[in-house]
Protein backbone atom coordinates (compact mmCIF):
# COMPACT_ATOMS: atom_id res chain seq x y z
CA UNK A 1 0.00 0.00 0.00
CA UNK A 2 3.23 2.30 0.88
CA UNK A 3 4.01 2.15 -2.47
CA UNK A 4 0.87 2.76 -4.63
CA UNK A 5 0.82 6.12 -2.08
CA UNK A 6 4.05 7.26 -3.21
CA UNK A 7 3.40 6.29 -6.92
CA UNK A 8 0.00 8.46 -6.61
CA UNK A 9 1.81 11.67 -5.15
CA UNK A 10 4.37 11.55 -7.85
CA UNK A 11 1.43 11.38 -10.40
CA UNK A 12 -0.38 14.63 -8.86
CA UNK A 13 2.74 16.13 -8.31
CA UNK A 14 3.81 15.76 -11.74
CA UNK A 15 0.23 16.79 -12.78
CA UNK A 16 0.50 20.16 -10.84
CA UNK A 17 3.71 21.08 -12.53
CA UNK A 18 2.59 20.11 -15.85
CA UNK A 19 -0.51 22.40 -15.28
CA UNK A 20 1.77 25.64 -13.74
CA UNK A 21 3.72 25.17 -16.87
CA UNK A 22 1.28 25.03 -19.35
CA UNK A 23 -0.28 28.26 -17.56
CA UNK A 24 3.25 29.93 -17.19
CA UNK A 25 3.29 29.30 -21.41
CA UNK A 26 0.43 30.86 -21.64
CA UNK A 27 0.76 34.23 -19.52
CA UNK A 28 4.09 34.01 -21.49
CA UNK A 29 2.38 34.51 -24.73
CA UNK A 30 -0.30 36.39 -23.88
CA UNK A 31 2.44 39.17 -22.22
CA UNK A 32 3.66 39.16 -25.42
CA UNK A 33 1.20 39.13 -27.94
CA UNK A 34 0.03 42.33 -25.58
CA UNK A 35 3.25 43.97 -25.56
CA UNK A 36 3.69 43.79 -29.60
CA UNK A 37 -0.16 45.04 -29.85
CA UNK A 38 0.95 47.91 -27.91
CA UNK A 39 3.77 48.46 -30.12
CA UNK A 40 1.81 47.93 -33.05
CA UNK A 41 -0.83 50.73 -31.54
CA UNK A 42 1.55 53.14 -30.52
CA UNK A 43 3.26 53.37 -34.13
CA UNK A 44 -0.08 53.50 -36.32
CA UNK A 45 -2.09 55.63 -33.68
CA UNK A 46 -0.23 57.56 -30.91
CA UNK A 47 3.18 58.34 -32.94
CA UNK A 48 1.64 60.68 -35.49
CA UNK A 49 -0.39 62.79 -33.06
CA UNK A 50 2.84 63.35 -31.17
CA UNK A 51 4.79 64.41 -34.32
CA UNK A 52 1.98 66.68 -35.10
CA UNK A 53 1.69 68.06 -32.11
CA UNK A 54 5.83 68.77 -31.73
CA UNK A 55 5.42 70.31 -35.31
CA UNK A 56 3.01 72.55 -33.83
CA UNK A 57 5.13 73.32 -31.15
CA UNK A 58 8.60 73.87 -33.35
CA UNK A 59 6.76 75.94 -35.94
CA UNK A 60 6.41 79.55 -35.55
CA UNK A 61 3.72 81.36 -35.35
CA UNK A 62 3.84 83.85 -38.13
CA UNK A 63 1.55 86.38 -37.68
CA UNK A 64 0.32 89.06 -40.16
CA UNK A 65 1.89 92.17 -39.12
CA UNK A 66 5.29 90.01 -39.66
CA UNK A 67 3.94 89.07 -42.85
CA UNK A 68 3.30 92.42 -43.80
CA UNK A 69 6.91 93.59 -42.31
CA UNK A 70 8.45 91.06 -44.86
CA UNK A 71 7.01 92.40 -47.41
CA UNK A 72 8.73 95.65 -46.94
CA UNK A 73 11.92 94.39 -46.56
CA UNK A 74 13.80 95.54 -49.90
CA UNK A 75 14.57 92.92 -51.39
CA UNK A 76 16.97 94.50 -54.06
CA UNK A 77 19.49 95.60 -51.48
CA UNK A 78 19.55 92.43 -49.82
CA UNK A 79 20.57 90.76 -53.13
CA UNK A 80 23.29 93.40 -54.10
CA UNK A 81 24.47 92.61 -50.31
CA UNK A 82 25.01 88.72 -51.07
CA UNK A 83 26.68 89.59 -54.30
CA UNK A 84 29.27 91.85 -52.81
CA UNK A 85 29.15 89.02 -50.70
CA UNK A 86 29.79 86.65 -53.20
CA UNK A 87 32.47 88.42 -55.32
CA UNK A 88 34.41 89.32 -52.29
């Protein structure tokens, strides 16, 4: 009878590790098949409102009195300037 004991708690023993494994596979997997989902998600969706919003943040905001200052810049001295800059 000793024996057939022993034999039976090395069977559920076994049994119990081969179940923890199985489960330790799985949470394995799942972890990640989540973690490259998130990946995935984070390139298609979150990456270009980020860029946008740092282009937003980088660009100036030109408004239209500067637009209208440009304008009056004159723009034939400034090129005679880069050609005596040039030919110097």
């Amino acid at each position: 009878m000793l024996h057939e004991e022993k034999i039976d708690y090395i069977y559920e023993t076994l049994r119990k590790q081969e179940g923890r494994y199985k489960r330790a596979i799985w949470s394995k997997w799942i972890f990640r098949t989540l973690v490259i989902w998130y990946l995935y998600y984070s390139f298609v969706y979150l990456l270009p409102g980020y860029i946008d919003n740092l282009k937003e943040m980088l660009t100036p905001n030109i408004t239209k009195s500067v637009s209208e200052s440009i304008d009056k810049i004159d723009k034939e001295e400034l090129i005679n300037k880069f050609k005596s800059l040039i030919t110097k």
